[in-house]
PDB file of N, CA and C in Angstrom:
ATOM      1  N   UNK A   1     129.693 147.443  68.377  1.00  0.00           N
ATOM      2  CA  UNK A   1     131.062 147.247  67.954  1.00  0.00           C
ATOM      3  C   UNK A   1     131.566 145.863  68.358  1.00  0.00           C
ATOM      4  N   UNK A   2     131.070 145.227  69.810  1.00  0.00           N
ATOM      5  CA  UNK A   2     131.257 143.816  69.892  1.00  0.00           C
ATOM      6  C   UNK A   2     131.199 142.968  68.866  1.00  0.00           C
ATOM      7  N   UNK A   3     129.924 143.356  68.710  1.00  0.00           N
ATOM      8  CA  UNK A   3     129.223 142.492  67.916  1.00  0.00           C
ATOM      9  C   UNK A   3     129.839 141.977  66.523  1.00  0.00           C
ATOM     10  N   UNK A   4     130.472 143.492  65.716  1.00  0.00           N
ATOM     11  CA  UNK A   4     131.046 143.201  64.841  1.00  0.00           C
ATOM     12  C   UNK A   4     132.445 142.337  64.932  1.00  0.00           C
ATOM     13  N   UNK A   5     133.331 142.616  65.610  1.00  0.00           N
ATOM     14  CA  UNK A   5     134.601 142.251  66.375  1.00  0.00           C
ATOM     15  C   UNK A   5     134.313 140.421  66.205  1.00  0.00           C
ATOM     16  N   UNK A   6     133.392 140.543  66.658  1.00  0.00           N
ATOM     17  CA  UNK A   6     132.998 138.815  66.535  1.00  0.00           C
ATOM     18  C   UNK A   6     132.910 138.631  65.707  1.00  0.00           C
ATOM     19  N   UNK A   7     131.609 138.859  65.013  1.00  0.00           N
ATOM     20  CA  UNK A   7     131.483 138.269  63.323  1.00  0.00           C
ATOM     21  C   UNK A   7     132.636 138.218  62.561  1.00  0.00           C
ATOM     22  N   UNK A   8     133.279 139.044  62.639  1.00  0.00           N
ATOM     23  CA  UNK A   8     134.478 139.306  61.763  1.00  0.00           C
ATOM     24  C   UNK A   8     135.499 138.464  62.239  1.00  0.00           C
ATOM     25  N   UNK A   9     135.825 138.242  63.573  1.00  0.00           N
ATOM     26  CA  UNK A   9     136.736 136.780  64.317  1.00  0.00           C
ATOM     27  C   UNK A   9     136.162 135.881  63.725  1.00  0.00           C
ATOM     28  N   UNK A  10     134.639 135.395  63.710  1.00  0.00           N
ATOM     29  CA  UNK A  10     134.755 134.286  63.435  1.00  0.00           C
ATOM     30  C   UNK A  10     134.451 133.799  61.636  1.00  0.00           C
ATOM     31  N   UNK A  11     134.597 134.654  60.845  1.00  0.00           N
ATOM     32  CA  UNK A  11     134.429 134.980  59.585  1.00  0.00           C
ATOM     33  C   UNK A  11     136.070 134.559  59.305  1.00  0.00           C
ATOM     34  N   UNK A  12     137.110 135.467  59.786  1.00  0.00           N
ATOM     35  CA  UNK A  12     138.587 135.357  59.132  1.00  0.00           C
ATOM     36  C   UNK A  12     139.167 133.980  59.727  1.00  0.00           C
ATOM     37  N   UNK A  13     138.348 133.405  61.115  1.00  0.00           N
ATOM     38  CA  UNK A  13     138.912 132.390  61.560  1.00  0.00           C
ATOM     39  C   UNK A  13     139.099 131.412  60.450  1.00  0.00           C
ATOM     40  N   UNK A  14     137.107 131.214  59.866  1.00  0.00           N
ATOM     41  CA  UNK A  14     137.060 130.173  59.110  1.00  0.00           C
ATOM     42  C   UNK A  14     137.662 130.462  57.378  1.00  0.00           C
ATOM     43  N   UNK A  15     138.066 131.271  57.088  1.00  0.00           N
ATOM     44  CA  UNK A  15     138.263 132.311  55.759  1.00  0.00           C
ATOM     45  C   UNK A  15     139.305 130.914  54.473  1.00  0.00           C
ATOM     46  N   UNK A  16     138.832 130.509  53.710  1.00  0.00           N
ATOM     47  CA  UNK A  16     139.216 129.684  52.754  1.00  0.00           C
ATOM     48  C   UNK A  16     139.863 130.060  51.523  1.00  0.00           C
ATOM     49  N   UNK A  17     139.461 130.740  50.824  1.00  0.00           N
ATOM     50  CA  UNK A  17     139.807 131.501  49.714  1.00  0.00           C
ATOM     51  C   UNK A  17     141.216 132.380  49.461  1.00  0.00           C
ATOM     52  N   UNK A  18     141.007 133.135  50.900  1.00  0.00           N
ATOM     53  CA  UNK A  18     142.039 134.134  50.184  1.00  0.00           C
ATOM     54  C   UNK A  18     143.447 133.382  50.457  1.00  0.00           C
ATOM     55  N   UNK A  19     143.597 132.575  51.542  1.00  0.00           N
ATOM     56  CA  UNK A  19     145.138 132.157  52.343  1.00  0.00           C
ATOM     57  C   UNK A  19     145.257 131.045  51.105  1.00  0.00           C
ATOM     58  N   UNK A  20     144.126 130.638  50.496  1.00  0.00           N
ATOM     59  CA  UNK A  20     144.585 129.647  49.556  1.00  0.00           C
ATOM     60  C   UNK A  20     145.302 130.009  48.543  1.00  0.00           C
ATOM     61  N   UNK A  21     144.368 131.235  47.540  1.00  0.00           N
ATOM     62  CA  UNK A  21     145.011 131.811  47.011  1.00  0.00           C
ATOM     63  C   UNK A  21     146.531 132.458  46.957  1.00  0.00           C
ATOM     64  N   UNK A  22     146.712 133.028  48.434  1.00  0.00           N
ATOM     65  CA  UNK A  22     148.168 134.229  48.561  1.00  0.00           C
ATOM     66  C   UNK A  22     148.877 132.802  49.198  1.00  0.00           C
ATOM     67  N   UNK A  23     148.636 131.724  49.906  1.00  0.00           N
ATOM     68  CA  UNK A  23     149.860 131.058  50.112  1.00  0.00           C
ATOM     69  C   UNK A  23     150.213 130.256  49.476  1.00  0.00           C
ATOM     70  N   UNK A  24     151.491 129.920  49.309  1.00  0.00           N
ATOM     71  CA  UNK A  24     152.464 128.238  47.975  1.00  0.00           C
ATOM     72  C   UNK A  24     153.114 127.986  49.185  1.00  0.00           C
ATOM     73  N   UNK A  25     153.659 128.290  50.205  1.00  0.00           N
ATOM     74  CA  UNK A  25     154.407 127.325  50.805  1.00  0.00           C
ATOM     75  C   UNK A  25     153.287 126.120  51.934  1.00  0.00           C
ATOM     76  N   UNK A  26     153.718 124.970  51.824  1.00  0.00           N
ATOM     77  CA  UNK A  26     152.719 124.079  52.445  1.00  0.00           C
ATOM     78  C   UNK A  26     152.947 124.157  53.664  1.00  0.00           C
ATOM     79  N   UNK A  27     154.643 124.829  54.481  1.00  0.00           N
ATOM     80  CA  UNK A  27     154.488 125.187  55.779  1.00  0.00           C
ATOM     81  C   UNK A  27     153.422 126.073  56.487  1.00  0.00           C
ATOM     82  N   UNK A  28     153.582 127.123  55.936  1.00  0.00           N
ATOM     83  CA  UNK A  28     152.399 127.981  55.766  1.00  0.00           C
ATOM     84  C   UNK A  28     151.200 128.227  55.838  1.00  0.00           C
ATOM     85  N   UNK A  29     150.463 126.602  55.670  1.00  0.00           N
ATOM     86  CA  UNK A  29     148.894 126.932  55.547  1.00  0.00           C
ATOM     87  C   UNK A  29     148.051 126.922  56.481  1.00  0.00           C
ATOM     88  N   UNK A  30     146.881 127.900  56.313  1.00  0.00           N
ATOM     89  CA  UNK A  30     146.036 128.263  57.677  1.00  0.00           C
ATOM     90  C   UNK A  30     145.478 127.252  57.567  1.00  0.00           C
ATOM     91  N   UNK A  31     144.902 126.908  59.093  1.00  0.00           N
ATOM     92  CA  UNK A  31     144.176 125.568  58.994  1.00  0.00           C
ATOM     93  C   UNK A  31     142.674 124.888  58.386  1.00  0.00           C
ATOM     94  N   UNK A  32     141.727 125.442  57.726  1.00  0.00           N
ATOM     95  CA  UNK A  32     141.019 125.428  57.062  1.00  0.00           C
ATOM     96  C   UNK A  32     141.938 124.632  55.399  1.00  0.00           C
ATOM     97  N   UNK A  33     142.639 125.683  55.181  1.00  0.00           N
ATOM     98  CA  UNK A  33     143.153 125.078  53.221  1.00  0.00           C
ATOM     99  C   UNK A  33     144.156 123.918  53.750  1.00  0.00           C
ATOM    100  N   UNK A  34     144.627 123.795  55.478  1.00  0.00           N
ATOM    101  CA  UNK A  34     145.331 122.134  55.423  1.00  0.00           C
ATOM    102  C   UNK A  34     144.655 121.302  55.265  1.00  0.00           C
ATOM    103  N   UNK A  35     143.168 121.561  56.277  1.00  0.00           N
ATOM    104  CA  UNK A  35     142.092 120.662  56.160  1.00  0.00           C
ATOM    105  C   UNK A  35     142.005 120.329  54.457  1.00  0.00           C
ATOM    106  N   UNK A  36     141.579 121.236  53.976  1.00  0.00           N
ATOM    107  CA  UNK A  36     141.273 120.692  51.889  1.00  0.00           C
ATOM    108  C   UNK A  36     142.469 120.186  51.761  1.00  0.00           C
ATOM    109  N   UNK A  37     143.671 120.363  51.718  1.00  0.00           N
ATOM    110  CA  UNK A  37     145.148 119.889  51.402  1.00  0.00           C
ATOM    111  C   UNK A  37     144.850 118.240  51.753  1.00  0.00           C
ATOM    112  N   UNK A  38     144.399 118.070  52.850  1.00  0.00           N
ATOM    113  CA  UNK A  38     144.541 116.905  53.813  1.00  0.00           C
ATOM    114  C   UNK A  38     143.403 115.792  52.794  1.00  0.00           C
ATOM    115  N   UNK A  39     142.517 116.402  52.685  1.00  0.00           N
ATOM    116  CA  UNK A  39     141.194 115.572  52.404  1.00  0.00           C
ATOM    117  C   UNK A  39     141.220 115.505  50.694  1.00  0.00           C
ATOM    118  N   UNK A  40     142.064 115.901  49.932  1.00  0.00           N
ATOM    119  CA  UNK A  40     141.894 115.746  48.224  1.00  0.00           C
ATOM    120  C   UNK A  40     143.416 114.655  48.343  1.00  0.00           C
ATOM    121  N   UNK A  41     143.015 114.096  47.366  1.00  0.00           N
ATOM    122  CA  UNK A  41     144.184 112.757  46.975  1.00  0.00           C
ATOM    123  C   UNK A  41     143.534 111.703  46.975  1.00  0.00           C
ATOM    124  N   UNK A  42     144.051 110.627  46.352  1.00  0.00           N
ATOM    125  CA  UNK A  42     143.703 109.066  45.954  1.00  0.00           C
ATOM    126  C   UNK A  42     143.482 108.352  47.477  1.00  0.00           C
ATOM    127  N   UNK A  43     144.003 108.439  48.405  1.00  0.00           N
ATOM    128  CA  UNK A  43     144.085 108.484  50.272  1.00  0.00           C
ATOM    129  C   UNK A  43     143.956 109.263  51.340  1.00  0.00           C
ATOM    130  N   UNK A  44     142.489 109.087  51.896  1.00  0.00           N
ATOM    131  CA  UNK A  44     142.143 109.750  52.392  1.00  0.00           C
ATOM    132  C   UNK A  44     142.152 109.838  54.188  1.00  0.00           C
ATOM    133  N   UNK A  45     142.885 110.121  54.747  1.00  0.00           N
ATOM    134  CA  UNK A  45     143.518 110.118  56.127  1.00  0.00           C
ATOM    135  C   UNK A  45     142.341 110.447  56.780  1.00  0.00           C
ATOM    136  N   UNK A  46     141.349 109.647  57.065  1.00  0.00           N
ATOM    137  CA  UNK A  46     139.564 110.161  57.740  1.00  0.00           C
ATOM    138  C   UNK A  46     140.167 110.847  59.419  1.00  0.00           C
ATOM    139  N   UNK A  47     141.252 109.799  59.861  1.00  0.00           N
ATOM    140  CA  UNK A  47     141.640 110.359  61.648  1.00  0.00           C
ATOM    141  C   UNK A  47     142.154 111.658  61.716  1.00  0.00           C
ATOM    142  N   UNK A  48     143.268 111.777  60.575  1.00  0.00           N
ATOM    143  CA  UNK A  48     143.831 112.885  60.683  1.00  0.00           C
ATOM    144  C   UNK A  48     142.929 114.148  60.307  1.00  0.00           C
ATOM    145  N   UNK A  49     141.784 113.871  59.373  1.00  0.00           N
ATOM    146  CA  UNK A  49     140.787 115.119  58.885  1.00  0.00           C
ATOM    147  C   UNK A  49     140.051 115.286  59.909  1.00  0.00           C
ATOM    148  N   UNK A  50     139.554 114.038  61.008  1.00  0.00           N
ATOM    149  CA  UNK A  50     138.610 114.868  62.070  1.00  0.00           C
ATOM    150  C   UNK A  50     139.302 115.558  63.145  1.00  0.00           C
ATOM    151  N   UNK A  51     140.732 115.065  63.557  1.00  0.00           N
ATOM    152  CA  UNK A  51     141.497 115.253  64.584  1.00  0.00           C
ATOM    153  C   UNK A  51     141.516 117.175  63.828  1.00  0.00           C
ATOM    154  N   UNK A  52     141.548 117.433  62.705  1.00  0.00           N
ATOM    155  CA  UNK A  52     142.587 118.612  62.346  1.00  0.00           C
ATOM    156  C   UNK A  52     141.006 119.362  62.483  1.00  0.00           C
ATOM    157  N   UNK A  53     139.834 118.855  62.099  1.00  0.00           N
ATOM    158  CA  UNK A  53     138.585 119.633  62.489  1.00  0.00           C
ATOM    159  C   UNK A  53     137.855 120.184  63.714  1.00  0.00           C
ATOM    160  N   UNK A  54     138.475 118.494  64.459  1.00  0.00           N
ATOM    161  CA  UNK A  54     138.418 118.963  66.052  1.00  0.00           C
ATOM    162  C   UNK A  54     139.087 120.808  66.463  1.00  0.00           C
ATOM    163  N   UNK A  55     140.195 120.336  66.009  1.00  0.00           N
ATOM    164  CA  UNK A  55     141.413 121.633  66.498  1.00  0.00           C
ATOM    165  C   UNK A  55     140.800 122.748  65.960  1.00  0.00           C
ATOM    166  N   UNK A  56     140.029 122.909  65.156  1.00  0.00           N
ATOM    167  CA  UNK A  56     139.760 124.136  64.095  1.00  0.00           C
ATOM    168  C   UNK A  56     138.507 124.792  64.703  1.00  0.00           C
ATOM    169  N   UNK A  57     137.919 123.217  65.297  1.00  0.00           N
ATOM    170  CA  UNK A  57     136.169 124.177  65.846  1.00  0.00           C
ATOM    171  C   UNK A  57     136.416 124.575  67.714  1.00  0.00           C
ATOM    172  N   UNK A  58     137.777 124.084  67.886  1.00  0.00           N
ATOM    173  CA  UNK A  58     137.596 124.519  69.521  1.00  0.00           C
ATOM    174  C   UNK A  58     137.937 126.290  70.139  1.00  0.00           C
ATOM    175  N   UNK A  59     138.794 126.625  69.498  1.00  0.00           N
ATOM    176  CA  UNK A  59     139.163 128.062  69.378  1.00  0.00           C
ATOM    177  C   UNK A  59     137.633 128.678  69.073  1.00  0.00           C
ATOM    178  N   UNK A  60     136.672 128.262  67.888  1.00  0.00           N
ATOM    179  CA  UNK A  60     135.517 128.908  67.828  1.00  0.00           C
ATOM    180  C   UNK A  60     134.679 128.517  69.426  1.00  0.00           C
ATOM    181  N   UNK A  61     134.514 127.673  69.485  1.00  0.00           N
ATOM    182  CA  UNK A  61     133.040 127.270  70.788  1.00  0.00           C
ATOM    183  C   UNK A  61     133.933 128.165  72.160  1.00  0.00           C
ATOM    184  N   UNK A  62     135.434 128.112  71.997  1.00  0.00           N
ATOM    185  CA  UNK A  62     135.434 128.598  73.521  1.00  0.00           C
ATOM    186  C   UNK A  62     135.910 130.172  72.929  1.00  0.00           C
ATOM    187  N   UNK A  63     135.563 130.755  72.180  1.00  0.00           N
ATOM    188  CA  UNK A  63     135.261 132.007  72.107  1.00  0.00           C
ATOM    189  C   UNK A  63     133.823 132.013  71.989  1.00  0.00           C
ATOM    190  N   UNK A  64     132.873 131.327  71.508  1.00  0.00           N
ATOM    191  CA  UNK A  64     131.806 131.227  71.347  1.00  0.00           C
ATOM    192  C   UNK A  64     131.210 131.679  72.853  1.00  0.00           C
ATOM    193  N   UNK A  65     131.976 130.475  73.766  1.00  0.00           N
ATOM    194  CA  UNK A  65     131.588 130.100  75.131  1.00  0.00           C
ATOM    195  C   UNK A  65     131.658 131.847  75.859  1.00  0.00           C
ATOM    196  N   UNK A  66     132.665 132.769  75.639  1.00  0.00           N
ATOM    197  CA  UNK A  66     133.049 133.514  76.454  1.00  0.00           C
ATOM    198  C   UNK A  66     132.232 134.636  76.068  1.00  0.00           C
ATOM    199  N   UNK A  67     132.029 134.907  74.550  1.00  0.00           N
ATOM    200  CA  UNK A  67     130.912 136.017  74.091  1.00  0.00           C
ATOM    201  C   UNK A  67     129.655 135.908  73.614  1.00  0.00           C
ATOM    202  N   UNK A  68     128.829 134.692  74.541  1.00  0.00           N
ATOM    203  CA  UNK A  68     127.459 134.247  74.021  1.00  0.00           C
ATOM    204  C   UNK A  68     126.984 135.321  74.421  1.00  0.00           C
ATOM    205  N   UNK A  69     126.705 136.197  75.308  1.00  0.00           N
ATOM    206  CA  UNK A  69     125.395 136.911  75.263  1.00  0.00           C
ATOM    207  C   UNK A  69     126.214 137.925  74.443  1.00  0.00           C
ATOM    208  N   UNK A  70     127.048 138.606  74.208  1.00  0.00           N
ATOM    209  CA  UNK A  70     126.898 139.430  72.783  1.00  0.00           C
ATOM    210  C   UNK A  70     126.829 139.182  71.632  1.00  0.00           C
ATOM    211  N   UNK A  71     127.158 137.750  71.318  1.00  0.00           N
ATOM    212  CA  UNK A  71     126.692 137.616  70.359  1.00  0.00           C
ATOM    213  C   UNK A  71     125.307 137.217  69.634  1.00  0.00           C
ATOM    214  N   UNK A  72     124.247 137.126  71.291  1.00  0.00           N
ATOM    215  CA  UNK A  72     122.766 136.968  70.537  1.00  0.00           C
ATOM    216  C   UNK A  72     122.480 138.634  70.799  1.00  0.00           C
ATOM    217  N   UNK A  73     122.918 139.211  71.576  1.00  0.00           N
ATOM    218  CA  UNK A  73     122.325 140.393  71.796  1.00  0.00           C
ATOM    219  C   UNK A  73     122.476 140.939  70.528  1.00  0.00           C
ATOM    220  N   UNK A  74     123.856 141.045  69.431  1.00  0.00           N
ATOM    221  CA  UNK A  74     124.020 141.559  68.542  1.00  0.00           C
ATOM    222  C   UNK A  74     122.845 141.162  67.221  1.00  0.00           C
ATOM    223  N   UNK A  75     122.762 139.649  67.476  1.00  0.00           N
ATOM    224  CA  UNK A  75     121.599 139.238  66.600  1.00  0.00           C
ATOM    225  C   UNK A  75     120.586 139.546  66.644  1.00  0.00           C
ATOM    226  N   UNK A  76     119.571 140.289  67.885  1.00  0.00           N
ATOM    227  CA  UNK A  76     118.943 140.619  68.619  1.00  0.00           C
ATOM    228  C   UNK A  76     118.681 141.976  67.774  1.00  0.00           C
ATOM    229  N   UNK A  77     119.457 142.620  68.179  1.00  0.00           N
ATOM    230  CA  UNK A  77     119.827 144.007  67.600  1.00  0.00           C
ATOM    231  C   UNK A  77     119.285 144.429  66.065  1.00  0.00           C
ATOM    232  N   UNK A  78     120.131 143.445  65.133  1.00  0.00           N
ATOM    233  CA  UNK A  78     120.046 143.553  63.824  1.00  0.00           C
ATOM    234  C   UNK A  78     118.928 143.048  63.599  1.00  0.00           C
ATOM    235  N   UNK A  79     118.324 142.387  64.072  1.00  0.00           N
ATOM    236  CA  UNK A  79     117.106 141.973  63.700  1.00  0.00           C
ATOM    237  C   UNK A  79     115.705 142.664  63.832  1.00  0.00           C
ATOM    238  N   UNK A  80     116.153 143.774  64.998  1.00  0.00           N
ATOM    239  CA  UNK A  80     115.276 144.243  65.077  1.00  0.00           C
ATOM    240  C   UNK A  80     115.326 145.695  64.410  1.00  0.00           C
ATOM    241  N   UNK A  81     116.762 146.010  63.685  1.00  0.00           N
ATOM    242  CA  UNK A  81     116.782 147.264  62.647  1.00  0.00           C
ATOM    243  C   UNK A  81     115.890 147.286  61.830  1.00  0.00           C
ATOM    244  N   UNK A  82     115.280 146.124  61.323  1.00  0.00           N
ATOM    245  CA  UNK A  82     114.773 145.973  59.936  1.00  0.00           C
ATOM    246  C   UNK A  82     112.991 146.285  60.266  1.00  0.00           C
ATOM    247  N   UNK A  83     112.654 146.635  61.473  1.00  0.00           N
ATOM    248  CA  UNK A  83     110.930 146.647  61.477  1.00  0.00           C
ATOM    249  C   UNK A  83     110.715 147.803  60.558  1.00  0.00           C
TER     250      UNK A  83
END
């Protein structure tokens, strides 16, 4: 059940599609569709796209950091359903 809990955190963390789709207000946007918002146009703000990527991958590594062994154990696991 960890295991899933994770995948699924870090699945909706990165999730593109749907918030793009259901949101119009530009206050609003999860940070993934600001990132695309940020990076399409004739000017392309390179500081502001890594600064906003920075912010986006640190929430992952220090959850990463706190549930590494369940999350290989879980890989572990599934991998070994399939003999």
């Amino acid at each position: 059940m960890m295991a899933l809990f994770i995948f699924t955190f870090l699945g909706l963390w990165n999730d593109l599609f749907w918030p793009l789709i259901v949101l119009s207000d530009r206050a609003a946007l999860t940070l993934p569709v600001g990132l695309l918002v940020i990076q399409q146009g004739s000017y392309v703000q390179r500081g502001l796209a890594f600064a906003g990527a920075f912010i986006a991958s640190v929430p992952v590594l220090i959850f990463y950091a706190f549930f590494q062994r369940k999350i290989i154990a879980g890989i572990t696991t599934a991998g070994l359903a399939g003999r």
